[in-house]
N, C-alpha and C. Protein backbone atom coordinates (compact mmCIF):
# COMPACT_ATOMS: atom_id res chain seq x y z
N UNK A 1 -7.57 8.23 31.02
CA UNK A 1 -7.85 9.32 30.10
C UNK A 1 -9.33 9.31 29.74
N UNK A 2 -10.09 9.99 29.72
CA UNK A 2 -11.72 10.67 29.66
C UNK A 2 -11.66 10.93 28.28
N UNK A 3 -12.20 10.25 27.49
CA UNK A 3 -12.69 10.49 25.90
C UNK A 3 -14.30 11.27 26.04
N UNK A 4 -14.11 12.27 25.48
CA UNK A 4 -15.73 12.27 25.22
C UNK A 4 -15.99 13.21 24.24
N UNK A 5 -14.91 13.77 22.92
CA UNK A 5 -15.01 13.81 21.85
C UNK A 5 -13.93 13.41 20.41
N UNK A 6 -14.74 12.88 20.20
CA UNK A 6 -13.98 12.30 18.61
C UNK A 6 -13.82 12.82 17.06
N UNK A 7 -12.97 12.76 16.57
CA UNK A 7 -13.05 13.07 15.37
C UNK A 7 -12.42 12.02 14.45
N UNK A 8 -13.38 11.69 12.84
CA UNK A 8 -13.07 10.74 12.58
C UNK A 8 -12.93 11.40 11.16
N UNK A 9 -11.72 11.21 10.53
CA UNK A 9 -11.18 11.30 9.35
C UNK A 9 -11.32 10.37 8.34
N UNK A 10 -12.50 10.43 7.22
CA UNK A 10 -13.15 10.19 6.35
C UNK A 10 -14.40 10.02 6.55
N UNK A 11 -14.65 9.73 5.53
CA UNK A 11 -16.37 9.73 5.63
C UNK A 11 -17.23 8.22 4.40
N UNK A 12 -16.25 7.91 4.36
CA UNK A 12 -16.58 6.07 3.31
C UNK A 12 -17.15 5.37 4.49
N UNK A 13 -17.18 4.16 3.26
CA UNK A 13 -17.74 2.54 4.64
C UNK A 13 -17.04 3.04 5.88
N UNK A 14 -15.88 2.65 5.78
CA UNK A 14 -15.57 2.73 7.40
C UNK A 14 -15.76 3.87 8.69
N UNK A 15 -15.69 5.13 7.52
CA UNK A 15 -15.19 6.01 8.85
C UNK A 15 -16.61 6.60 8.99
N UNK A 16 -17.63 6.64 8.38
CA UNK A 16 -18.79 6.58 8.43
C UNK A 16 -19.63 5.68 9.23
N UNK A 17 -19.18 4.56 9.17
CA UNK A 17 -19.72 3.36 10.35
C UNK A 17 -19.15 3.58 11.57
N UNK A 18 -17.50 4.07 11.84
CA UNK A 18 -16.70 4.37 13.08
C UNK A 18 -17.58 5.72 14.13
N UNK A 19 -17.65 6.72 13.13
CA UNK A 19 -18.38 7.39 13.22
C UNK A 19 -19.92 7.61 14.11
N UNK A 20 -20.62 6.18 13.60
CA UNK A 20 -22.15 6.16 13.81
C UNK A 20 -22.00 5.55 14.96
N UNK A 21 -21.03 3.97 15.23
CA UNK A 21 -20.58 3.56 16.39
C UNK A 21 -20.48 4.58 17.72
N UNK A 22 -19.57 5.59 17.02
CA UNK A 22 -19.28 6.45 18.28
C UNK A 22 -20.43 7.16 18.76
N UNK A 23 -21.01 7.71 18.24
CA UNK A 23 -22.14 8.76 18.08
C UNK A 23 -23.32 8.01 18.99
N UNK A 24 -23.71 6.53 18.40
CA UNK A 24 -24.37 6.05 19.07
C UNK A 24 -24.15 5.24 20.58
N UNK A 25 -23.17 5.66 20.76
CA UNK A 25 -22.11 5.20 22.36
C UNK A 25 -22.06 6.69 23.02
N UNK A 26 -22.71 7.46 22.68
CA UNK A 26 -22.64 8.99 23.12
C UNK A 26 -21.64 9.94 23.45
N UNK A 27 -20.62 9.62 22.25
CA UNK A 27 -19.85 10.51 21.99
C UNK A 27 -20.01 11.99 21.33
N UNK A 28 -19.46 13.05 21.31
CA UNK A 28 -19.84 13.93 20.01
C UNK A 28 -18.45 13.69 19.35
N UNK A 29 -19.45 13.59 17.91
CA UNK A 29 -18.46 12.91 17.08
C UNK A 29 -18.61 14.30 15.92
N UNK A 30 -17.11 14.63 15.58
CA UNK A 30 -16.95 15.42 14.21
C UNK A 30 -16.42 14.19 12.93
N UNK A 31 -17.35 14.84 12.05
CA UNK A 31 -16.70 13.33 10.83
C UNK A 31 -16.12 14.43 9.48
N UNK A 32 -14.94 14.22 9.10
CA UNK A 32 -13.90 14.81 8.21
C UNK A 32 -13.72 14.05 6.94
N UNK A 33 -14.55 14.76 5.89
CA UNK A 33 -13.80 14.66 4.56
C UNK A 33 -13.40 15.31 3.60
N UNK A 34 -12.49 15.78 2.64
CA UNK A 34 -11.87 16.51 2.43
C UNK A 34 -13.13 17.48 1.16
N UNK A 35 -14.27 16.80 0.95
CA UNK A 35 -14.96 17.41 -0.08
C UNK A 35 -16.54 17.84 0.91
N UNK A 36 -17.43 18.49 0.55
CA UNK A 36 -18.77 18.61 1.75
C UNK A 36 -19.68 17.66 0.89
N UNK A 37 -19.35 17.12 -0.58
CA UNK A 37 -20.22 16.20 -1.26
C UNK A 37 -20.03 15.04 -0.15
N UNK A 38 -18.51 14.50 -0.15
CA UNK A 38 -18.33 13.55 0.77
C UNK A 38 -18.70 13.41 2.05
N UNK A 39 -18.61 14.49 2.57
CA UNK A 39 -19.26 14.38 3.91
C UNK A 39 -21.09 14.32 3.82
N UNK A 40 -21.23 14.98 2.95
CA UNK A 40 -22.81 14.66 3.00
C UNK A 40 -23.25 13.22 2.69
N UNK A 41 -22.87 12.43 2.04
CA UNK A 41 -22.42 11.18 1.35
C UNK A 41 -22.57 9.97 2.67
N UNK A 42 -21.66 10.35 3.62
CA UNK A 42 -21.69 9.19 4.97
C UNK A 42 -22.54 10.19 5.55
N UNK A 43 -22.94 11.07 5.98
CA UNK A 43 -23.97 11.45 7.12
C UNK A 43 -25.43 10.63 6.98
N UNK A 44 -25.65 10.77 4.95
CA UNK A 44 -26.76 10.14 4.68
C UNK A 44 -26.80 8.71 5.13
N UNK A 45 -25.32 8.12 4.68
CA UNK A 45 -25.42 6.71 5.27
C UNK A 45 -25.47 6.02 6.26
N UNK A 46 -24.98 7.44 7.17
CA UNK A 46 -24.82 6.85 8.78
C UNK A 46 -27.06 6.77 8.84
N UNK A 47 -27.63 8.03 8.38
CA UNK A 47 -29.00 8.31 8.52
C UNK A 47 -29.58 6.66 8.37
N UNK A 48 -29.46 6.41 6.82
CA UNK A 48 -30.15 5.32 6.49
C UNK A 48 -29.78 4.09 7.38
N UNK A 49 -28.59 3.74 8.06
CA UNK A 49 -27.94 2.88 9.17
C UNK A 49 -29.35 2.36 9.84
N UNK A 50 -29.07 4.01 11.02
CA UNK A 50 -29.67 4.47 12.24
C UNK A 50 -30.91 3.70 11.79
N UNK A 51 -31.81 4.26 10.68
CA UNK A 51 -33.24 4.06 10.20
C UNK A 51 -33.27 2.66 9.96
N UNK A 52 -32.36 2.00 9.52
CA UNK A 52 -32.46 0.32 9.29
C UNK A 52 -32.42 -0.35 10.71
N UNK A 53 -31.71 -0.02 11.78
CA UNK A 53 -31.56 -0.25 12.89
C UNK A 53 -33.47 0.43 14.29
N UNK A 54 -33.69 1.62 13.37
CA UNK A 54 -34.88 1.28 14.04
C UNK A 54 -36.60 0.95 14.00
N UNK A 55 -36.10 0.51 12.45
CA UNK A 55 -37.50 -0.04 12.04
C UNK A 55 -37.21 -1.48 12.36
N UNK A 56 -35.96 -2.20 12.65
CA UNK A 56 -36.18 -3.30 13.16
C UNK A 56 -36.12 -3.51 14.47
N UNK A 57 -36.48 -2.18 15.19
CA UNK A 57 -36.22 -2.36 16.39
C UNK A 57 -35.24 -2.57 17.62
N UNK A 58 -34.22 -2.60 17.01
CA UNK A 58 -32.78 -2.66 17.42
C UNK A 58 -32.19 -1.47 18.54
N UNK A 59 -32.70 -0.19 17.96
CA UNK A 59 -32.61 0.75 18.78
C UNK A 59 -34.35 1.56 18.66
N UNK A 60 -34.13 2.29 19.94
CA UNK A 60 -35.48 3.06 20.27
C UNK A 60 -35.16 4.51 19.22
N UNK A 61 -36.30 5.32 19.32
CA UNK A 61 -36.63 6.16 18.68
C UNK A 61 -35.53 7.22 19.42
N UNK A 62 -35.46 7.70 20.55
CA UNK A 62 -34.62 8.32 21.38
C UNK A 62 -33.08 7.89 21.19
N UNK A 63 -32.36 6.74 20.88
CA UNK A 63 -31.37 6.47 20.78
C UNK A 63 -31.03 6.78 19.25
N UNK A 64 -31.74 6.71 18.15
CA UNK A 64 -32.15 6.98 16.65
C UNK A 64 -31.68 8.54 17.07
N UNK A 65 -32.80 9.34 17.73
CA UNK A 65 -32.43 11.03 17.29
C UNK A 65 -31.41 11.31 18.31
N UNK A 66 -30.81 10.55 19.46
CA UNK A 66 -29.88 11.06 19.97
C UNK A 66 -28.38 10.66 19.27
N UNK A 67 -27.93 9.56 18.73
CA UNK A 67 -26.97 9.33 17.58
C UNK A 67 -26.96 10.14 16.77
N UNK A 68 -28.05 10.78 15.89
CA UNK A 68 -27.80 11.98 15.06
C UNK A 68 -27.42 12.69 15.31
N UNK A 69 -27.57 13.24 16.44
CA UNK A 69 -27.27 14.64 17.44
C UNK A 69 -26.26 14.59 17.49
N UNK A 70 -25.78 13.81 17.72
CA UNK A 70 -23.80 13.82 18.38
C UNK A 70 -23.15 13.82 17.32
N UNK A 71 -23.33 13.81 16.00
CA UNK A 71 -22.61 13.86 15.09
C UNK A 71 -22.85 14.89 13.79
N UNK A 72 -21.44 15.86 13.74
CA UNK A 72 -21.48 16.82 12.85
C UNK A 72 -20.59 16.31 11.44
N UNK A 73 -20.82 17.35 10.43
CA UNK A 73 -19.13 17.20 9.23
C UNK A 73 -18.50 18.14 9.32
N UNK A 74 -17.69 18.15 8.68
CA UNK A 74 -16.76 19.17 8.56
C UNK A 74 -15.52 18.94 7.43
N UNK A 75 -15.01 19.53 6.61
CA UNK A 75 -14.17 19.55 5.58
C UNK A 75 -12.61 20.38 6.29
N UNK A 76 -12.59 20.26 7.45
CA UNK A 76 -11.15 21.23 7.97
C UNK A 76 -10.87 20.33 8.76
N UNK A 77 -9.33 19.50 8.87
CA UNK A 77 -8.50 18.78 9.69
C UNK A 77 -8.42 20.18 10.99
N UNK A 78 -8.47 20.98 11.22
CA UNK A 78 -8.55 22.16 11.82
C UNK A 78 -9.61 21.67 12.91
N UNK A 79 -10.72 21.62 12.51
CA UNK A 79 -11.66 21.24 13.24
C UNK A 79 -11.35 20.19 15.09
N UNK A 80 -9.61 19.38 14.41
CA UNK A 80 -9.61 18.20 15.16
C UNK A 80 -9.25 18.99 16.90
N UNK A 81 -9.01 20.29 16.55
CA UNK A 81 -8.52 20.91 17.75
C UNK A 81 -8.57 20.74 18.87
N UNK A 82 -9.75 20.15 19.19
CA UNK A 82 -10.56 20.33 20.38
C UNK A 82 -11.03 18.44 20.86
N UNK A 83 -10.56 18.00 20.17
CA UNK A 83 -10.87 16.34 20.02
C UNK A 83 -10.10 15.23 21.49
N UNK A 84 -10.33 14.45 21.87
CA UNK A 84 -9.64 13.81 22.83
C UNK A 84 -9.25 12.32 21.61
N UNK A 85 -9.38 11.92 21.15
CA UNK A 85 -9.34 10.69 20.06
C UNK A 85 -9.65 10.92 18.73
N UNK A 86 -8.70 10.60 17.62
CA UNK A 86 -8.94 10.46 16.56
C UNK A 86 -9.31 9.25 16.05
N UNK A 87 -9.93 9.24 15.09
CA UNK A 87 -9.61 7.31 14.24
C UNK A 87 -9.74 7.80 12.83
N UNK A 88 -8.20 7.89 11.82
CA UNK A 88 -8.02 7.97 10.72
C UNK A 88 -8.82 6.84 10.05
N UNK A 89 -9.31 7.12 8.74
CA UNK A 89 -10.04 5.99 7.79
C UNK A 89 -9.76 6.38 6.92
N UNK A 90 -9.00 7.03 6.14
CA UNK A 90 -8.65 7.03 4.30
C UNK A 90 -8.35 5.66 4.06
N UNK A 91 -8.15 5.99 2.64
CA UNK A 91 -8.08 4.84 1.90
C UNK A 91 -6.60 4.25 2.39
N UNK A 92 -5.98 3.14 1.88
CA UNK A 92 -4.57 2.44 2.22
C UNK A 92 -3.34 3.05 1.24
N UNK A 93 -3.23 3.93 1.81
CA UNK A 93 -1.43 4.83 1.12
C UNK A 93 -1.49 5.43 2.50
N UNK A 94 -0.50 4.88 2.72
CA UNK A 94 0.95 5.39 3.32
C UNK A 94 1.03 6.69 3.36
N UNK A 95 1.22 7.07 2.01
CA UNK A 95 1.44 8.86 2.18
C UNK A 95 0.43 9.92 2.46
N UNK A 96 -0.47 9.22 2.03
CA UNK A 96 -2.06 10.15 2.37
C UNK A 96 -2.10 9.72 4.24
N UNK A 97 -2.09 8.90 4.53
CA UNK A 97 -2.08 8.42 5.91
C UNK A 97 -0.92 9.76 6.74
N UNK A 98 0.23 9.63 6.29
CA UNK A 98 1.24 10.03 7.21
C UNK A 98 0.88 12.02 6.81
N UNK A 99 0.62 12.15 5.55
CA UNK A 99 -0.03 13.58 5.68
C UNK A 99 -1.02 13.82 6.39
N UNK A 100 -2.38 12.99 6.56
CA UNK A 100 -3.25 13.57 7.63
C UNK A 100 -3.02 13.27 9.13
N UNK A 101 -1.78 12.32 9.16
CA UNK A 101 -1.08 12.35 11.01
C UNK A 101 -0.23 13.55 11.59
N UNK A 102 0.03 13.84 10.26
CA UNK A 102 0.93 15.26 10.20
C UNK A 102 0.35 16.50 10.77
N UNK A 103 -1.17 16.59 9.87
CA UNK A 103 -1.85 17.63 10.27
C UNK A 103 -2.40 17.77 11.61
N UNK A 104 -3.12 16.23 12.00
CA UNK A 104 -2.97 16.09 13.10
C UNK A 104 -2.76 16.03 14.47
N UNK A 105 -1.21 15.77 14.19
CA UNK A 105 -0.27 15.87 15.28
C UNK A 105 -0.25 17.54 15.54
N UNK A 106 -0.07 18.41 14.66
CA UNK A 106 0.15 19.95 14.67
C UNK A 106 -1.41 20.32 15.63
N UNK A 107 -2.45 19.82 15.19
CA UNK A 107 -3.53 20.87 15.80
C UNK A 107 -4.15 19.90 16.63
N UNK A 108 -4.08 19.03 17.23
CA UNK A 108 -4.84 18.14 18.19
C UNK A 108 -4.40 18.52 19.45
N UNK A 109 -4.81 18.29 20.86
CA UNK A 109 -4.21 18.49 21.76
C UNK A 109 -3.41 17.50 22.32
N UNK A 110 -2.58 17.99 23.31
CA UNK A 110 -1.18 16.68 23.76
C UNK A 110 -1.72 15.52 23.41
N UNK A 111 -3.16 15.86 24.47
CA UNK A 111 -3.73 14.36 25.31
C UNK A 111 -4.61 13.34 24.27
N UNK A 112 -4.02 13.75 22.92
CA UNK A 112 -5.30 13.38 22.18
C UNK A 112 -4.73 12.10 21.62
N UNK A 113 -4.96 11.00 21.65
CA UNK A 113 -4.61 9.75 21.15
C UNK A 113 -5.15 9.68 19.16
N UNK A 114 -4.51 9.52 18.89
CA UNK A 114 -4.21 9.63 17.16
C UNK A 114 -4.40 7.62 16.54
N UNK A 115 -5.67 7.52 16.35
CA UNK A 115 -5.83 6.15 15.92
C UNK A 115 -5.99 6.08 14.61
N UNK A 116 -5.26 4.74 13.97
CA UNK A 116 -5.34 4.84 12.77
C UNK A 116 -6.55 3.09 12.22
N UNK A 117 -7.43 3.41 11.55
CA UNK A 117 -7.98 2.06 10.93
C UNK A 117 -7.26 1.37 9.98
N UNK A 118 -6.33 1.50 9.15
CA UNK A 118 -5.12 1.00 8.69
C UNK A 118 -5.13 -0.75 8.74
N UNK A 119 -5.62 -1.46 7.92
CA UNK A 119 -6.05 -2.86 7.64
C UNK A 119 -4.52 -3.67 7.56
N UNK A 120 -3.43 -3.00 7.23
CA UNK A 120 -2.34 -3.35 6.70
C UNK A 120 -1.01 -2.92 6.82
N UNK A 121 -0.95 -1.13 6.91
CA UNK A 121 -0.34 -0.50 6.64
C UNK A 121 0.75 -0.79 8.31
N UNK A 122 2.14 -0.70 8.63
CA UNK A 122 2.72 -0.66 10.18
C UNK A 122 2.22 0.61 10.94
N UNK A 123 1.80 0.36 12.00
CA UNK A 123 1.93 1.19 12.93
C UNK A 123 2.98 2.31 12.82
N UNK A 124 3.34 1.89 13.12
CA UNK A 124 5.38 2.45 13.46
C UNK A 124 5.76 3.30 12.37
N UNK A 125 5.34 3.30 10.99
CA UNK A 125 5.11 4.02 9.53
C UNK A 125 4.54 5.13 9.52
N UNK A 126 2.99 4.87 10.45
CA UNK A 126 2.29 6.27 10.19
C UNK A 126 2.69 6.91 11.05
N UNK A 127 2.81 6.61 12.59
CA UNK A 127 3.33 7.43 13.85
C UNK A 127 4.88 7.75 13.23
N UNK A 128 5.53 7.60 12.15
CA UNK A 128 6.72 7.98 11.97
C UNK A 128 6.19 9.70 11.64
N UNK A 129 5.01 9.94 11.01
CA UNK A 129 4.85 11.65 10.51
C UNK A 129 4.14 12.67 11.52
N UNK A 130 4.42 11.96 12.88
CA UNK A 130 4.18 12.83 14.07
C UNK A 130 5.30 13.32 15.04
N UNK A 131 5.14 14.02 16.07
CA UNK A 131 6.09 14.29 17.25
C UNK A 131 5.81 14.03 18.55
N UNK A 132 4.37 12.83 18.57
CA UNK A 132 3.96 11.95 19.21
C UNK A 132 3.86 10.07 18.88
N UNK A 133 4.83 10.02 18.43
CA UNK A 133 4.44 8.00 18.06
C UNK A 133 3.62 7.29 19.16
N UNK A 134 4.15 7.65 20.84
CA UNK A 134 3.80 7.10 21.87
C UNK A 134 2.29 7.01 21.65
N UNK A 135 1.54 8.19 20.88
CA UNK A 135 0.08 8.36 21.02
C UNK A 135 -0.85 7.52 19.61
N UNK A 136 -0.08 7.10 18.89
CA UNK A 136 -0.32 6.61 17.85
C UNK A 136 -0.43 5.32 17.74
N UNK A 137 -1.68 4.38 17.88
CA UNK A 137 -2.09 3.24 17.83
C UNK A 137 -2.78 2.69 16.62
N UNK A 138 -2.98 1.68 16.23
CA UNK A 138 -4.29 0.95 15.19
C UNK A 138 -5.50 0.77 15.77
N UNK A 139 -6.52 0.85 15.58
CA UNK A 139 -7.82 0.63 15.89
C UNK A 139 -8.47 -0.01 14.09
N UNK A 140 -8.29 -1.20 14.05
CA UNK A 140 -8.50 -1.93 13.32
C UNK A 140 -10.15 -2.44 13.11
N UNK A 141 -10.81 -1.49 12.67
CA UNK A 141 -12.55 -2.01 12.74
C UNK A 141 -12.89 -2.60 11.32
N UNK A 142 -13.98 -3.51 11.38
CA UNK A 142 -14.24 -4.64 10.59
C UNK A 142 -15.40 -3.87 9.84
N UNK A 143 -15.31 -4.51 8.48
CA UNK A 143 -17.17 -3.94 7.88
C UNK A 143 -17.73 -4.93 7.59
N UNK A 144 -19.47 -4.55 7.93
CA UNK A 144 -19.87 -3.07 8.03
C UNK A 144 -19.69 -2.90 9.58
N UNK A 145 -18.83 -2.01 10.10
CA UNK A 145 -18.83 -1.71 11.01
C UNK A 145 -19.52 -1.84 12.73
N UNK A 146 -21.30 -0.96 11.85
CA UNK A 146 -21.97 -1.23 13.16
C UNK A 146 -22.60 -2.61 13.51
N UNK A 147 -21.88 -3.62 12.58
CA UNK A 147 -22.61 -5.25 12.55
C UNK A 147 -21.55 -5.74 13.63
N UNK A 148 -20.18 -6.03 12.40
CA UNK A 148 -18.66 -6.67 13.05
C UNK A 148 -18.30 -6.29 14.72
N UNK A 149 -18.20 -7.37 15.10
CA UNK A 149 -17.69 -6.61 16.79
C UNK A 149 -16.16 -6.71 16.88
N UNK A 150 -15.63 -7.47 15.89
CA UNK A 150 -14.00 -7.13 16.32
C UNK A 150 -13.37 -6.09 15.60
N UNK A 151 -12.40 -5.40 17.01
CA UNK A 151 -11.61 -4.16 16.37
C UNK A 151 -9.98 -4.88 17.15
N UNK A 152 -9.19 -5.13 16.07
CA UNK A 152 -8.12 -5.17 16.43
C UNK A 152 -7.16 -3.87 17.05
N UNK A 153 -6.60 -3.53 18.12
CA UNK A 153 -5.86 -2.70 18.56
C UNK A 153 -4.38 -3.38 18.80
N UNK A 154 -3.70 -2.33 17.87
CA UNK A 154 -2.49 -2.63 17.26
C UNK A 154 -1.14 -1.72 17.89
N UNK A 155 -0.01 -2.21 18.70
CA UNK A 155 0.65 -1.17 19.10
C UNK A 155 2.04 -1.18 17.56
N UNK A 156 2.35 -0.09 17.88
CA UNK A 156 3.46 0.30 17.03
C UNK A 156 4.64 0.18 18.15
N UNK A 157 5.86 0.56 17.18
CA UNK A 157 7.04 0.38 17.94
C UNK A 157 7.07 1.49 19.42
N UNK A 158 6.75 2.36 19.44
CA UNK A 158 6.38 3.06 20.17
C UNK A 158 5.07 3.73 21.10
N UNK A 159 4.43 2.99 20.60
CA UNK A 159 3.05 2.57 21.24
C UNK A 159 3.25 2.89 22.63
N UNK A 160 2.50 4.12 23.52
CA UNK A 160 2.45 3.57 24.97
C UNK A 160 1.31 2.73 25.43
N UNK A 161 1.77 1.91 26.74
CA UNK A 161 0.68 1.45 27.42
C UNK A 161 -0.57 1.98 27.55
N UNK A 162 -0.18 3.25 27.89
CA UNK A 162 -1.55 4.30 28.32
C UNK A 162 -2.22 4.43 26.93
N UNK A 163 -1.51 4.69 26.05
CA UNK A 163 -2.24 5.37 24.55
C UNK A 163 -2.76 3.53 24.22
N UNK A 164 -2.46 2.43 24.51
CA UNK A 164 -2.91 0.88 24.06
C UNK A 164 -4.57 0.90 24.92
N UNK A 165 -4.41 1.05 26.39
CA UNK A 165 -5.71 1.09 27.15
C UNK A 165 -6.69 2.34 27.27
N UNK A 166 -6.45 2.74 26.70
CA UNK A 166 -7.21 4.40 26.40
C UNK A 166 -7.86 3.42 24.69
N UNK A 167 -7.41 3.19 24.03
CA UNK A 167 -7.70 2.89 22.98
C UNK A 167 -8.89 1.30 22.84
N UNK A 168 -8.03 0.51 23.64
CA UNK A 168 -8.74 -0.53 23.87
C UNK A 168 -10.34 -0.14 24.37
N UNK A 169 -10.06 0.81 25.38
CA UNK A 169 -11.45 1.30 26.54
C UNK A 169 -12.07 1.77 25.46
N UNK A 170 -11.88 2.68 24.89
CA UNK A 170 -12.81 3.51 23.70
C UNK A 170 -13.42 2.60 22.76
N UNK A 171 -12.75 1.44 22.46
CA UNK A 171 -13.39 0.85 21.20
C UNK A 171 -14.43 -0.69 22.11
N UNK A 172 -14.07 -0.98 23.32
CA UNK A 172 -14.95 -1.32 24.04
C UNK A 172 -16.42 -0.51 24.23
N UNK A 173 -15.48 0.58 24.28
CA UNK A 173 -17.23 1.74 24.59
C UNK A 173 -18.26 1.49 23.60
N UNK A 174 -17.54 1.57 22.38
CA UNK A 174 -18.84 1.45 21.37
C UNK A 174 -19.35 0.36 20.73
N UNK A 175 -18.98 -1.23 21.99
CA UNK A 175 -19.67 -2.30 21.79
C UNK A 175 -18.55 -3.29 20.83
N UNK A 176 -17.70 -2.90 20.65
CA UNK A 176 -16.74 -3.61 20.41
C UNK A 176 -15.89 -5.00 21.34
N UNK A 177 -15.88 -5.79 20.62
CA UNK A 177 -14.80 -7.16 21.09
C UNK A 177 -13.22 -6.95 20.72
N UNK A 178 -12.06 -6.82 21.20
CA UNK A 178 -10.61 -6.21 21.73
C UNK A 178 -10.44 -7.14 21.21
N UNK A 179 -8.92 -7.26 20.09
CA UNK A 179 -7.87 -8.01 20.40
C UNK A 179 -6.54 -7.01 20.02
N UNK A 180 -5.63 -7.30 21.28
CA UNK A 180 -4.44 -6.92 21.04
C UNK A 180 -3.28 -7.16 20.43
N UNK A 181 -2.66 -7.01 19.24
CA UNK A 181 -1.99 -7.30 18.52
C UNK A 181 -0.72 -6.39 18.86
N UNK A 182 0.53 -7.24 19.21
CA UNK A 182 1.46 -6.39 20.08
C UNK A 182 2.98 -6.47 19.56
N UNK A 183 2.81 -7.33 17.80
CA UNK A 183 3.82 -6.98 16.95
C UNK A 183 2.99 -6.43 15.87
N UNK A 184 4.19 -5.34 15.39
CA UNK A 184 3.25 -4.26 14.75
C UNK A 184 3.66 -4.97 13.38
N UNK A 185 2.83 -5.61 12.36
CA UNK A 185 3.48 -6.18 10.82
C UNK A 185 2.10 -5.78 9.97
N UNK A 186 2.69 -5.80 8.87
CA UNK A 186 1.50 -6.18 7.83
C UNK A 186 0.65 -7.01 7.81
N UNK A 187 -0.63 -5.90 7.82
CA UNK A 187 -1.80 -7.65 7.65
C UNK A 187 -2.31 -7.83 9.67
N UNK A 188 -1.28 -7.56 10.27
CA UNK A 188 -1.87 -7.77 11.66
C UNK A 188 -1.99 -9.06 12.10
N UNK A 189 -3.69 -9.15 12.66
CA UNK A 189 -3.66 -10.68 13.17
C UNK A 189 -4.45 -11.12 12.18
N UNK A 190 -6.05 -10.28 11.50
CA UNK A 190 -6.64 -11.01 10.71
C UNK A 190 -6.64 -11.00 9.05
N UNK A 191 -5.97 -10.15 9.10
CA UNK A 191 -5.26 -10.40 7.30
C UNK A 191 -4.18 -11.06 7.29
């Protein structure tokens, strides 16, 4: 499966760092939060990131304005339409989780793998508020994000293979270290 746009649902520490990750792995990345204060909020932070990353030299000036580039906001789950990968980041409820898998699932396309950052919450719980579970994985990223290299990838009870290595590959892409966690519980492997 060919990822080469993302949309990332929130805009805090995490999904703001998930976000900048992607962006700077040359994705085009849409970043979703439900207010445009909020979204302006992580764009700035992804900015100041990028800028800490290239006054120390870490990245070139060209990799700096091309990461910006690839990444828009947006306040409409609507937006996800057109997306090949999601990675949910709200806060930890359950019900806020399984409402934005909901929305989700309705406007994403088939092929679109539905990841959740979910520190705790089962797999198998949130893919319960879709009519895809098979596509519904954990992508477990660490903060601050663009530092931490481990992202746990988490299958649910229904987890496919394909939706596990599509997921794994993607979070490899953006410089990430894999571990597969292949009972779906609370807490995972590193909580």
């Amino acid at each position: 499966m060919e990822i080469k746009k993302v949309f990332v649902v929130g805009s805090g520490l995490m999904g703001s760092g998930i976000a900048q990750v992607c962006a700077a792995a040359g994705y085009q990345v849409k970043m979703h939060d439900v207010k445009e204060e909020f979204v302006q909020k992580g764009l700035d932070s992804i900015k100041s990131s990028l800028g800490k990353f290239l006054s120390k030299e870490k990245i070139t000036q060209e990799q700096h304005d091309a990461a910006l580039a690839n990444i828009t906001g947006t306040t409409s789950l609507d937006d996800a339409a057109d997306c090949d990968f999601t990675c949910e980041a709200v806060f930890e409820n359950l019900d806020v989780k399984k409402e934005v898998f909901a929305k989700l699932d309705e406007v994403c396309p088939p092929h679109a793998v539905l990841a959740t950052n979910t520190s705790a919450i089962p797999i198998s719980s949130i893919a319960a508020a879709t009519k895809r579970p098979d596509k519904v994985v954990g992508t477990h990223f660490f903060s601050p994000v663009p530092l931490m290299r481990l992202c746990e990838i988490i299958r649910g009870l229904q987890t496919s293979d394909e939706t596990m290595d599509a997921a794994e590959s993607w979070a490899r892409s953006v410089g990430k270290e894999t571990v597969r966690v292949l009972k779906d519980h609370a807490g995972f492997i590193a909580n």
